[in-house]
Protein backbone atom coordinates (compact mmCIF):
# COMPACT_ATOMS: atom_id res chain seq x y z
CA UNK A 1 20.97 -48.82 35.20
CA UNK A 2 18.10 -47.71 33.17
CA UNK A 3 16.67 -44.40 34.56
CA UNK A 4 12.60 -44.10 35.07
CA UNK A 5 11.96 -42.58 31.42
CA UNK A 6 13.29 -45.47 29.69
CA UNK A 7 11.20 -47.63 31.50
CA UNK A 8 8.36 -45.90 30.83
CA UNK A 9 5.34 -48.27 28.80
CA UNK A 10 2.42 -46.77 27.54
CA UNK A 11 -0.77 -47.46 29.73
CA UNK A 12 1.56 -48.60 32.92
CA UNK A 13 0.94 -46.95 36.45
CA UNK A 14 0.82 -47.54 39.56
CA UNK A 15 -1.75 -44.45 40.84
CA UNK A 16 -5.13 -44.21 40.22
CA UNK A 17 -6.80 -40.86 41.68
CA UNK A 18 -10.50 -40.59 41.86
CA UNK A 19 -12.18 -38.81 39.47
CA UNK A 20 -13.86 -36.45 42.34
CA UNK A 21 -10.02 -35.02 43.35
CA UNK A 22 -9.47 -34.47 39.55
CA UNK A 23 -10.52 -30.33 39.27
CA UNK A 24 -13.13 -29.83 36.71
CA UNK A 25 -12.47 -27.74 33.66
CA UNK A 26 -13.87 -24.97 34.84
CA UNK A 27 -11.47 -24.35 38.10
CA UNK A 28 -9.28 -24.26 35.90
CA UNK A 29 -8.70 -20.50 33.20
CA UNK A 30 -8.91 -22.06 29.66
CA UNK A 31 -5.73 -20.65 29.11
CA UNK A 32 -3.98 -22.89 31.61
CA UNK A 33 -5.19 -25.70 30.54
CA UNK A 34 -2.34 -27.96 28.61
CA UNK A 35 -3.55 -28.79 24.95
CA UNK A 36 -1.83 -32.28 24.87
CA UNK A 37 -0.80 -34.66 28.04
CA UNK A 38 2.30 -34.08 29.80
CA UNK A 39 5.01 -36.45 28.88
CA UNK A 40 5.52 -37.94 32.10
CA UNK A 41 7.13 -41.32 32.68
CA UNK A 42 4.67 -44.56 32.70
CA UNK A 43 5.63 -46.80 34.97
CA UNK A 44 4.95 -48.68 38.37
CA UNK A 45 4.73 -47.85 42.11
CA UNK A 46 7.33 -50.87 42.63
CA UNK A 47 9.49 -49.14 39.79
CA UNK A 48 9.01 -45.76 40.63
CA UNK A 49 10.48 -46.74 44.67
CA UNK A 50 13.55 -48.66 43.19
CA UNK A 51 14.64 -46.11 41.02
CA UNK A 52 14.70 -43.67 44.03
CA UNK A 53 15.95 -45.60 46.51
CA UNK A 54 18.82 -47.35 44.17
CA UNK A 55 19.82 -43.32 43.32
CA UNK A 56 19.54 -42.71 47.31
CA UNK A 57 22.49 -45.82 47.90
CA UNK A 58 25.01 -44.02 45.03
CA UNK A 59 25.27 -40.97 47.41
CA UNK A 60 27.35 -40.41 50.96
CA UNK A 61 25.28 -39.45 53.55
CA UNK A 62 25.60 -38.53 57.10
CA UNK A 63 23.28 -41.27 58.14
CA UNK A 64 24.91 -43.77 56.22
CA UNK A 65 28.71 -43.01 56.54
CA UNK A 66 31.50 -41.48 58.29
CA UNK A 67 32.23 -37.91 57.24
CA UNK A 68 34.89 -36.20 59.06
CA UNK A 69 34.42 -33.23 56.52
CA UNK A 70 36.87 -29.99 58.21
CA UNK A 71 34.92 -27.42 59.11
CA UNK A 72 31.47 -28.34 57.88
CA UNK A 73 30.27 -30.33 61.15
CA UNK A 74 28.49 -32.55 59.50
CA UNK A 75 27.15 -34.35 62.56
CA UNK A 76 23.98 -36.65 62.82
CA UNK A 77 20.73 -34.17 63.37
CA UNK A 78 18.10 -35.75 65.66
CA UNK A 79 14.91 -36.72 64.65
CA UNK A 80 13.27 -35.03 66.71
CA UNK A 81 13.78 -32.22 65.52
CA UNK A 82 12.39 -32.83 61.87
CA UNK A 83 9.61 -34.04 63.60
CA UNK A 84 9.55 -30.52 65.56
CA UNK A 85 9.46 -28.84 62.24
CA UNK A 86 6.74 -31.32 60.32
CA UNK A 87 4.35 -29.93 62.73
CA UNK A 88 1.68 -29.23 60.41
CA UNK A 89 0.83 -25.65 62.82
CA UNK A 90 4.20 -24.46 61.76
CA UNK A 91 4.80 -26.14 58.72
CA UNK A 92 1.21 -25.02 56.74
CA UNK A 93 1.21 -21.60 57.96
CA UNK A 94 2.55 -18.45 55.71
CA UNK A 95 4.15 -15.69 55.97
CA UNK A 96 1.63 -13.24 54.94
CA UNK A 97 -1.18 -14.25 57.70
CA UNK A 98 -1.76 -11.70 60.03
CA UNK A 99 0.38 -11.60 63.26
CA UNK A 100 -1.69 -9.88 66.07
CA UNK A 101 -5.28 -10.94 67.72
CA UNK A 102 -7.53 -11.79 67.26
CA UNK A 103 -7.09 -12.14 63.38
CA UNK A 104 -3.38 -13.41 64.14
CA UNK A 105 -3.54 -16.50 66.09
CA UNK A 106 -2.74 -19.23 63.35
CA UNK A 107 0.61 -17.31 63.58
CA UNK A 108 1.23 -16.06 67.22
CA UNK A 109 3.13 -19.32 67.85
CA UNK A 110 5.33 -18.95 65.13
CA UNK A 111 6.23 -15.75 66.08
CA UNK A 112 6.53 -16.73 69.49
CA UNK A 113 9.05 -19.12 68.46
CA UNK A 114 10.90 -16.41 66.30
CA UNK A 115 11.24 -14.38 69.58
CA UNK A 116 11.97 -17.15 72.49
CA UNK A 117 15.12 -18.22 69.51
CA UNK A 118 16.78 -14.91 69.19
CA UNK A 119 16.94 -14.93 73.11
CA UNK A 120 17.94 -18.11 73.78
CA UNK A 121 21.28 -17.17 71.26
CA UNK A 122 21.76 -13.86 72.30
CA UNK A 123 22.44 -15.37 75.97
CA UNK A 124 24.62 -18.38 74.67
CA UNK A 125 26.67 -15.94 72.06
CA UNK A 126 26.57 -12.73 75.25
CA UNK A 127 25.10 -10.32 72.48
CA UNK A 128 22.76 -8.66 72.88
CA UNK A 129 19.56 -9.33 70.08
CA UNK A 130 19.91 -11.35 66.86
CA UNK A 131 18.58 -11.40 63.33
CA UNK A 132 17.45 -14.53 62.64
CA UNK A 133 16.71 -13.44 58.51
CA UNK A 134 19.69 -14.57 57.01
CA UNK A 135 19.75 -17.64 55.08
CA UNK A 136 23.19 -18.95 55.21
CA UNK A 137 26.50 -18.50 56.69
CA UNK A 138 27.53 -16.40 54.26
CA UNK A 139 24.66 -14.27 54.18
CA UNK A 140 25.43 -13.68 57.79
CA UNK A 141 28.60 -12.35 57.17
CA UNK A 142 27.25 -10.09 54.52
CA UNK A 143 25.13 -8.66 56.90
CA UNK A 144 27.04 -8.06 59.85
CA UNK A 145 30.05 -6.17 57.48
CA UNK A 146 26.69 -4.07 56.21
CA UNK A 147 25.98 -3.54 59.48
CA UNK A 148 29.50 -2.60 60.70
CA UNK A 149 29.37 -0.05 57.44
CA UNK A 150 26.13 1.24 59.03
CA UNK A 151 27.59 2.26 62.55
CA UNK A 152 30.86 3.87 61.23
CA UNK A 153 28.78 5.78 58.43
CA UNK A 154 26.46 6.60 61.40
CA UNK A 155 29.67 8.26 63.34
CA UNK A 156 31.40 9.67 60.81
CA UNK A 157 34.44 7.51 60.97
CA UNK A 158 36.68 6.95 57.45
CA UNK A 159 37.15 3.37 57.19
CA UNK A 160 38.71 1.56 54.42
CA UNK A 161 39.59 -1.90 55.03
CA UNK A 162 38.50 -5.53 56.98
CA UNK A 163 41.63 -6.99 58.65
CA UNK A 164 41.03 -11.37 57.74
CA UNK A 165 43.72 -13.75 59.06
CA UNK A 166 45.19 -16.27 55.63
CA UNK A 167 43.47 -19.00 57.67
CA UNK A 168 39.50 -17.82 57.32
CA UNK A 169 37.21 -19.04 55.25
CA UNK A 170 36.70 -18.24 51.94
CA UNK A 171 33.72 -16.41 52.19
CA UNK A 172 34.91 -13.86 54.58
CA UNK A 173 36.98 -11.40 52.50
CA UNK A 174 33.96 -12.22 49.84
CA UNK A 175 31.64 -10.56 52.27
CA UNK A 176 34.22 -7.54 53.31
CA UNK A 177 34.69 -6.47 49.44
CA UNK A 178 30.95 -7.11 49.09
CA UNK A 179 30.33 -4.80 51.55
CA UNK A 180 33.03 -2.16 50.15
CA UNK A 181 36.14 -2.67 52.15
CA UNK A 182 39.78 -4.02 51.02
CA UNK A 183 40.77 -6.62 52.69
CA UNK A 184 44.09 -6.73 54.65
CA UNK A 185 45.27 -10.29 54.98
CA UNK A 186 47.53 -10.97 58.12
CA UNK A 187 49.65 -14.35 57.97
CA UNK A 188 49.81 -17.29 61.03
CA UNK A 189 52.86 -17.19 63.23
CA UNK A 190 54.21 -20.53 63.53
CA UNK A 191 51.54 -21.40 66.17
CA UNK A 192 48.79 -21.57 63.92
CA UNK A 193 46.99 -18.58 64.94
CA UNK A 194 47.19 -14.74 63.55
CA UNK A 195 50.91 -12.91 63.68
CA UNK A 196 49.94 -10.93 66.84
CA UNK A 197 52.57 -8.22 65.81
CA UNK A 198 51.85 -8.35 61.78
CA UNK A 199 47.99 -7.64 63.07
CA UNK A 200 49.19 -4.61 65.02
CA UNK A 201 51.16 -3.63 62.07
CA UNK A 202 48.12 -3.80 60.26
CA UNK A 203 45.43 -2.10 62.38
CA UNK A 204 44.93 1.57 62.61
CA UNK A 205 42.26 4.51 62.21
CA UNK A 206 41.02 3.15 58.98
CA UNK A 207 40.35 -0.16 60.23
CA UNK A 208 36.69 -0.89 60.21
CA UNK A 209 36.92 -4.08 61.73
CA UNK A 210 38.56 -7.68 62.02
CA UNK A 211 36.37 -10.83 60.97
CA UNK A 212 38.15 -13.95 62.94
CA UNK A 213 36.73 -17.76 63.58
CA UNK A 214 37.71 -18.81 66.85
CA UNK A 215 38.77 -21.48 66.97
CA UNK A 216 40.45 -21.11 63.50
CA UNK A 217 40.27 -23.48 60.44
CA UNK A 218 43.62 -24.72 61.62
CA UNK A 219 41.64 -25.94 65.27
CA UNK A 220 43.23 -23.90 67.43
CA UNK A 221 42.22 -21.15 69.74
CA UNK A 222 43.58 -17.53 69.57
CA UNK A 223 45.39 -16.99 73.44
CA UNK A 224 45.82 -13.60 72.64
CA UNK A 225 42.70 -12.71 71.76
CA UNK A 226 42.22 -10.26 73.79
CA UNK A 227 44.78 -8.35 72.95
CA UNK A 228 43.82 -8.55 69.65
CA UNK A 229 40.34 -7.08 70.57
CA UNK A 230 41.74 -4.22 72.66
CA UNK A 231 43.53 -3.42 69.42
CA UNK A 232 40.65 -3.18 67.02
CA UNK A 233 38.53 -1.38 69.74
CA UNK A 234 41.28 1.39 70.54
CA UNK A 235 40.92 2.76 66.79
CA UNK A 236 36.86 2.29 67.21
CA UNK A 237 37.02 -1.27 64.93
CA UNK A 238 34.63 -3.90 65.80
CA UNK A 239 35.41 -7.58 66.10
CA UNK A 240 33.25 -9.83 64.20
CA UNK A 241 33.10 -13.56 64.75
CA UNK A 242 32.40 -16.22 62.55
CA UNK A 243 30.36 -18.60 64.01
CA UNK A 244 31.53 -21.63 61.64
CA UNK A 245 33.23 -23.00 64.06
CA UNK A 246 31.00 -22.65 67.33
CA UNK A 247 30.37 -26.26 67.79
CA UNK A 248 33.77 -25.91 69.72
CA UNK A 249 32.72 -23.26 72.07
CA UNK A 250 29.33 -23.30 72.73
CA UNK A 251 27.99 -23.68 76.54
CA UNK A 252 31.46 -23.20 77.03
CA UNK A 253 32.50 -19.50 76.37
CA UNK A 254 30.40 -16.91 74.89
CA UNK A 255 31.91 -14.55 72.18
CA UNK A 256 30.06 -11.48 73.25
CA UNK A 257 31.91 -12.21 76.78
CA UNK A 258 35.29 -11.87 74.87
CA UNK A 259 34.31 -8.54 73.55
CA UNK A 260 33.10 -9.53 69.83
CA UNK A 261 30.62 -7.11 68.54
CA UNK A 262 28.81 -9.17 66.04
CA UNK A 263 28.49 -12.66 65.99
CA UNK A 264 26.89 -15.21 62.93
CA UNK A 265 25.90 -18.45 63.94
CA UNK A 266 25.72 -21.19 61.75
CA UNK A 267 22.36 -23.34 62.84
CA UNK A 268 22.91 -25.66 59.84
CA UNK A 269 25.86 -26.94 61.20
CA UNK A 270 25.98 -26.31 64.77
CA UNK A 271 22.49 -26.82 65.80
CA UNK A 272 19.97 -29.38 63.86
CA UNK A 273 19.65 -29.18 59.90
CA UNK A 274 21.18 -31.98 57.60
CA UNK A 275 24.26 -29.77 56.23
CA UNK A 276 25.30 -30.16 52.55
CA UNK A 277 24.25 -30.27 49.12
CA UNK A 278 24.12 -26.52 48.93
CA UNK A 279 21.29 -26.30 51.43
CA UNK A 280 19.02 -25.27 52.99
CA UNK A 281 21.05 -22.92 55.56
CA UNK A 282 20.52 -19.79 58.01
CA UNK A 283 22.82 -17.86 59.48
CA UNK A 284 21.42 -15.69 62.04
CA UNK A 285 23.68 -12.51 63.12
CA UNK A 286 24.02 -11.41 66.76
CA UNK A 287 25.60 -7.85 67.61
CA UNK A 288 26.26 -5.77 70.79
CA UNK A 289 23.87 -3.14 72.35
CA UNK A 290 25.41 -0.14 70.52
CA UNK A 291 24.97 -1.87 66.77
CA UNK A 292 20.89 -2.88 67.71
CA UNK A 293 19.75 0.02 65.47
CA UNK A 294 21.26 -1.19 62.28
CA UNK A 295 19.83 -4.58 62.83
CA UNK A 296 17.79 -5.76 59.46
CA UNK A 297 14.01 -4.93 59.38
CA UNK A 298 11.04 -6.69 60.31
CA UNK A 299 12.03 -7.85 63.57
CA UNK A 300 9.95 -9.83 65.94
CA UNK A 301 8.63 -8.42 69.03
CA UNK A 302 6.17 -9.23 72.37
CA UNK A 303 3.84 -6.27 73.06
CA UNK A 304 2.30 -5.32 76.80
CA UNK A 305 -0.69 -7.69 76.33
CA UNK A 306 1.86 -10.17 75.58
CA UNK A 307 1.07 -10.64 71.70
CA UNK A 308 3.62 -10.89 69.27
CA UNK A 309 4.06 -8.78 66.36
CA UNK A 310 6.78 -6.89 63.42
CA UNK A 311 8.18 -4.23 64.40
CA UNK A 312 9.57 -1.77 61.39
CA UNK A 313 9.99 1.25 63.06
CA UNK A 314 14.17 1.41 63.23
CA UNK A 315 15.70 4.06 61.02
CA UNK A 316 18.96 3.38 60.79
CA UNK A 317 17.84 -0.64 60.12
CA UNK A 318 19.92 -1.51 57.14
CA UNK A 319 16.90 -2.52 55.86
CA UNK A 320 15.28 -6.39 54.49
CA UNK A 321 18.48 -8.72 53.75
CA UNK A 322 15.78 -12.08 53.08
CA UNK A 323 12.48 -12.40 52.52
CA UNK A 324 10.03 -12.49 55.40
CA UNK A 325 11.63 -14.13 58.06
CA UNK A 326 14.77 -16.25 57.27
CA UNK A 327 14.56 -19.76 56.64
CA UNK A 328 11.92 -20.88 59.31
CA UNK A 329 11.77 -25.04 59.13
CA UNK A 330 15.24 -24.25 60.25
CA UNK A 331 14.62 -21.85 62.81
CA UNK A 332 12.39 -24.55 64.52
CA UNK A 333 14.72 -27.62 64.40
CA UNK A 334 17.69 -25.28 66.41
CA UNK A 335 15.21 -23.91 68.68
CA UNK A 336 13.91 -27.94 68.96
CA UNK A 337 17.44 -28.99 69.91
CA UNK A 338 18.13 -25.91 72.15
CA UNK A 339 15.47 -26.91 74.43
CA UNK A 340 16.44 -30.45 73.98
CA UNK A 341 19.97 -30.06 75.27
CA UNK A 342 19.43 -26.55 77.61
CA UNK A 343 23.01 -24.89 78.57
CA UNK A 344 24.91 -28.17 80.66
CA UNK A 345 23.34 -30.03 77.20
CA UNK A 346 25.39 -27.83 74.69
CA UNK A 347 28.83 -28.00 77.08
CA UNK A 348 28.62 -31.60 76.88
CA UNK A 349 28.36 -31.45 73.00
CA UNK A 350 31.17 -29.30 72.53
CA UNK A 351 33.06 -31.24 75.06
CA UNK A 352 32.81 -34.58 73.52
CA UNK A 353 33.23 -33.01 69.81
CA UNK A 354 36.69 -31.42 71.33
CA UNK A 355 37.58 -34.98 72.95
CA UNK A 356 37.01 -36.52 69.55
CA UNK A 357 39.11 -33.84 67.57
CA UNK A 358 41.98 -34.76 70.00
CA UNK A 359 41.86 -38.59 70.28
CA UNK A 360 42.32 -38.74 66.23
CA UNK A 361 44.68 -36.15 66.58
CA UNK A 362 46.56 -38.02 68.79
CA UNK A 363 45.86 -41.71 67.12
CA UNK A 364 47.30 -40.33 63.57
CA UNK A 365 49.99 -38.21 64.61
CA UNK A 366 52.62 -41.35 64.49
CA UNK A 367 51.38 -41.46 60.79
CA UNK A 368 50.64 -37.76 59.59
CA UNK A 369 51.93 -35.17 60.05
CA UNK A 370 50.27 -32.77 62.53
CA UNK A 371 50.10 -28.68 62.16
CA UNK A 372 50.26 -28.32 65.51
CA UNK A 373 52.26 -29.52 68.62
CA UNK A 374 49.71 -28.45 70.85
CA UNK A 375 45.69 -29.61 71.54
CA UNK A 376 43.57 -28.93 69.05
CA UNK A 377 39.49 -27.89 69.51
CA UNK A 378 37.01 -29.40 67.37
CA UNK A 379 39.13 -30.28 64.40
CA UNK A 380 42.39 -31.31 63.63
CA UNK A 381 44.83 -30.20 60.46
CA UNK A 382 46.84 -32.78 58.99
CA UNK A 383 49.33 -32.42 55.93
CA UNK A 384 49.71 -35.08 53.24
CA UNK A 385 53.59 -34.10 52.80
CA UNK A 386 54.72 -37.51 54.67
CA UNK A 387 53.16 -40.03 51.97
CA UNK A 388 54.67 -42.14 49.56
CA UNK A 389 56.35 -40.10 46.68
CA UNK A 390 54.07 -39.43 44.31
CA UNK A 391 50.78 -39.98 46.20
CA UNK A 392 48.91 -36.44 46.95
CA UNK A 393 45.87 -36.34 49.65
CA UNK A 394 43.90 -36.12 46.60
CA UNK A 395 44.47 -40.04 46.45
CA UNK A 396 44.11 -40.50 50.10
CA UNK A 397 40.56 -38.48 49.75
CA UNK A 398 39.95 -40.90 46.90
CA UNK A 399 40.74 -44.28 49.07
CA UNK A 400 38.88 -43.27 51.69
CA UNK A 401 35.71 -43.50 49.46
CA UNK A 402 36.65 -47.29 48.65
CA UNK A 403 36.85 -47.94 52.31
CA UNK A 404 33.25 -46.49 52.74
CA UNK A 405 34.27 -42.46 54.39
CA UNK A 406 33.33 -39.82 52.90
CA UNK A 407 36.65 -37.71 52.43
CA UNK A 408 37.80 -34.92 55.10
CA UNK A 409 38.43 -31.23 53.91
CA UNK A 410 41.33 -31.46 51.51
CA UNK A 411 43.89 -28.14 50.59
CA UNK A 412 42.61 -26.60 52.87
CA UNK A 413 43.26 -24.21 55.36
CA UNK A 414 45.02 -22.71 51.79
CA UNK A 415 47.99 -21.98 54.52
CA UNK A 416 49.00 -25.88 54.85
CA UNK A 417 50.98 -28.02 52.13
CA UNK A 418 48.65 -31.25 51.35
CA UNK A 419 46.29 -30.15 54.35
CA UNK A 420 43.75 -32.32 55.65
CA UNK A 421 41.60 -31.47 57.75
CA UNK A 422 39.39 -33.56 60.17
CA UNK A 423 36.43 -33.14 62.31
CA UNK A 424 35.08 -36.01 63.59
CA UNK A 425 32.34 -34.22 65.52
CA UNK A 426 30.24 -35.39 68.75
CA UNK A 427 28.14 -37.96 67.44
CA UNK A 428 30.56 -40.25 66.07
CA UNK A 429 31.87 -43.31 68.96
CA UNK A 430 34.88 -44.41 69.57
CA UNK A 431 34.57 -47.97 67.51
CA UNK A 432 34.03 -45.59 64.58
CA UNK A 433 37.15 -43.31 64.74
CA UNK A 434 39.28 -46.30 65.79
CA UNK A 435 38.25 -47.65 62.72
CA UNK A 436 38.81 -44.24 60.35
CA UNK A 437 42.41 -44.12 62.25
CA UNK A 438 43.27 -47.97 61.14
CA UNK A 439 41.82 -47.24 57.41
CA UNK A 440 44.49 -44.00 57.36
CA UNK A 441 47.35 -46.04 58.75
CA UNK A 442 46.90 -48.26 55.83
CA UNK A 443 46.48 -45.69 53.43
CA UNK A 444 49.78 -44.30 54.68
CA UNK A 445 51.42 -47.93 54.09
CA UNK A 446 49.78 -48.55 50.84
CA UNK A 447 51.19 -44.71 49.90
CA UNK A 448 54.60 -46.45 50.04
CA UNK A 449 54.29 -50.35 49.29
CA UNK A 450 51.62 -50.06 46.59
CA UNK A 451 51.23 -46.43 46.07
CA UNK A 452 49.30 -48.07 41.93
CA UNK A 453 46.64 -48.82 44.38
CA UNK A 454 46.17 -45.70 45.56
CA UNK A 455 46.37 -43.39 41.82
CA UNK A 456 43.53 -46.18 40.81
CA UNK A 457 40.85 -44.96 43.38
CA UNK A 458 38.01 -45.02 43.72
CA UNK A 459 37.42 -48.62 42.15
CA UNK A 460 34.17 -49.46 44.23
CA UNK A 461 31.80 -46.34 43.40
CA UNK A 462 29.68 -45.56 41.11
CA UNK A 463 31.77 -43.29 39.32
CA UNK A 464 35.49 -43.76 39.28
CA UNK A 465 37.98 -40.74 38.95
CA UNK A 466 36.95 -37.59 37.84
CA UNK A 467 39.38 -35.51 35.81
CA UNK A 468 37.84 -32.59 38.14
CA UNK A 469 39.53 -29.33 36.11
CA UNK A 470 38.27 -30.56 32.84
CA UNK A 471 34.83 -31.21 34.33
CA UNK A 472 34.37 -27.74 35.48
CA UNK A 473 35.66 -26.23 32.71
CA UNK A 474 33.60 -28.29 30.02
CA UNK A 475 30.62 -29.28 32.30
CA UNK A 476 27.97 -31.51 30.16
CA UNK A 477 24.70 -32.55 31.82
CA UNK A 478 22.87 -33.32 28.75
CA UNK A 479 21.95 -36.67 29.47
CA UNK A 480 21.73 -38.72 26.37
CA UNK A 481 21.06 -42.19 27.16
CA UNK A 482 24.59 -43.62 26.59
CA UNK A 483 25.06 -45.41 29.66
CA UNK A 484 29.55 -44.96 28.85
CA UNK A 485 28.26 -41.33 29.46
């Protein structure tokens, strides 16, 4: 497939714009101007709109397949909630505008919107005020362990380390040595969840705090979690959750009601913003009343007149952690789909996206073999140990792209052999996981009868098999017009 420079032919377009939008010289500093033409492609409209939409068909996509990826709830996003945030009020206005009357009212809305969001998740999270300026999940985390370095500096307390179960997320001990803690790692007890008595082995006066995902990465929820809270708190720890996984929970139980201090939500996965592709994200960090004075700076507040404006005055603020505001296009599609769905709205979601998790669960665990005995939440965790000798879930991951899926979460949680791991979310029907579970029964029997079949795939995309070390290690992007390349 020839890309749209080599079909470029001198003369050949498809746009013609009006001499009167073309900005005369003088608009323009001298300097500025280019001394020769910009060597842009030449071609058609019709050429210009096959080339993008034939590259648009090479990719997986949430609105055109399956894609049970683990822990990345990548569920379909309403469209009315782009069309929310392609309001040309909210979408045209900037930052820097004033915010108060009578010189601020192209950006009292905004604000307004800023303010009415942080309350509508400190009452679904029971926390009590958020920061919505972080501008991924990651970034959330990084802020809530600076915060939690704020308050014990702020006491005087010695604290050295950030207790993580071997089941979080990556980015979670990341953001505790960021923030200049060790991390203590505590292993799962043969129920999935963190060793209770390893944990209490492991807390103690220099414990600054515990960073958990409930449910876990494995899908299951912590029953002792209480306990474990009690635990942290009696040595003046705080409990942070990680709000990855929230699509589970939410409308159903409320993390500040379990006695978590701080609280990141994901709203790129749980509430409205195509997820993937490394972005855009925002992960907005809730805490408890006795951290709101290390919250970030501005923050967004309604005066007696009932104006909004940006409040700076907080001296123990940890300070700016993102520029301006956060990520705001985002802000507006989760407060779009809050409103949308109100409180007996988000039960139902997590509901269904827990019925879901469990159905496949159920439907492959004659086939696969299942971490856990018990119910799972939003996901399930498989492990690729009972295929065909000599097939890996790397080759399942690979067939499932031949059948038109994108792949689930593969080795990982890091704590399961060959994991796989599943979620299928809310939005997907029944027709569509009936027809995932009959495509992974037949990858099972294809591991054994024909397992060729299997080390061969992909065979239908684009681009077959990868030899994925030696492409990150010798990455080349220097296209060259050698279409073997």
């Amino acid at each position: 497939m020839k890309l749209i420079f080599e079909k470029s032919s001198p003369g050949r377009g498809g746009v013609r714009i009006p001499e009167d939008r073309i900005s005369p010289e003088e608009v323009i500093p001298a300097e500025l101007l280019r001394s020769e033409p910009a060597e842009l492609p030449e071609v058609s409209e019709s050429e210009v709109v096959r080339h993008y939409t034939r590259l648009s068909r090479l990719n997986f996509s949430v609105d055109t397949h399956f894609y049970p990826l683990g822990s990345c709830t990548m569920k379909h996003n309403p469209r009315a909630c782009e069309k929310a945030a392609s309001v040309p009020e909210l979408c045209e206005t900037h930052p820097l505008w004033p915010q108060l009357r009578h010189g601020g009212l192209l950006t009292q809305g905004s604000l307004q919107i800023l303010y009415s969001l942080e309350r509508i998740l400190s009452e679904i999270t029971g926390l009590a005020e958020f920061t919505l300026q972080p501008m991924a999940g990651s970034h959330g985390e990084l802020t809530a362990v600076m915060m939690m370095a704020a308050y014990h500096r702020d006491r005087g307390n010695k604290k050295t380390h950030i207790i993580i179960p071997d089941s979080a997320h990556g980015t979670n001990p990341a953001s505790a040595a960021l923030g200049g803690y060790s991390v203590v790692t505590v292993p799962s007890d043969e129920n999935g969840v963190m060793d209770l008595e390893k944990f209490k082995e492991a807390v103690n006066e220099e414990t600054a705090g515990v960073m958990l995902t409930l449910p876990n990465t494995l899908g299951v929820f912590n029953p002792q979690i209480r306990e474990l809270i009690d635990a942290v708190h009696a040595v003046d720890g705080l409990m942070y959750y990680d709000g990855a996984n929230f699509n589970a929970i939410m409308g159903r139980i409320k993390p500040g009601d379990l006695g978590f201090d701080l609280c990141h939500l994901n709203l790129h996965k749980s509430f409205s913003t195509p997820h993937g592709g490394g972005g855009p994200g925002t992960g907005p960090v809730g805490v408890c009343e006795k951290l709101r004075p290390f919250l970030p700076i501005s923050r967004v507040a309604k005066t007696k007149d009932g104006t909004y404006t940006l409040d700076y005055d907080h001296p123990k603020s940890i300070g700016y952690i993102a520029p301006f505001y956060g990520n705001f296009s985002i802000l507006v599609r989760a407060y779009a789909y809050l409103l949308m769905l109100g409180r007996e709205g988000l039960r139902g979601t997590s509901n269904r996206a827990v019925l879901n998790a469990n159905y496949l669960l159920e439907k492959l665990r004659g086939s696969y073999a299942a971490v856990s005995e018990s119910r799972c939440m939003h996901e399930c965790v498989f492990s690729g140990k009972s295929l065909g000798e000599g097939i890996h879930t790397l080759d399942l991951a690979k067939a499932l792209l031949d059948r038109g899926v994108h792949a689930p979460t593969i080795y990982f949680p890091l704590n399961v052999p060959e994991a796989i791991m599943i979620e299928p979310t809310e939005t997907e029907t029944k027709e569509t996981l009936d027809e995932f579970v009959t495509m992974m029964e037949e990858i099972m029997e294809l591991s054994k009868t024909d397992p060729d079949a299997l080390h061969a795939a992909p065979v239908t995309t684009p681009v077959g098999r990868l030899d994925e070390v030696a492409a990150a290690k010798n990455m080349d992007l220097t296209y060259t017009g050698d279409q073997n390349d």
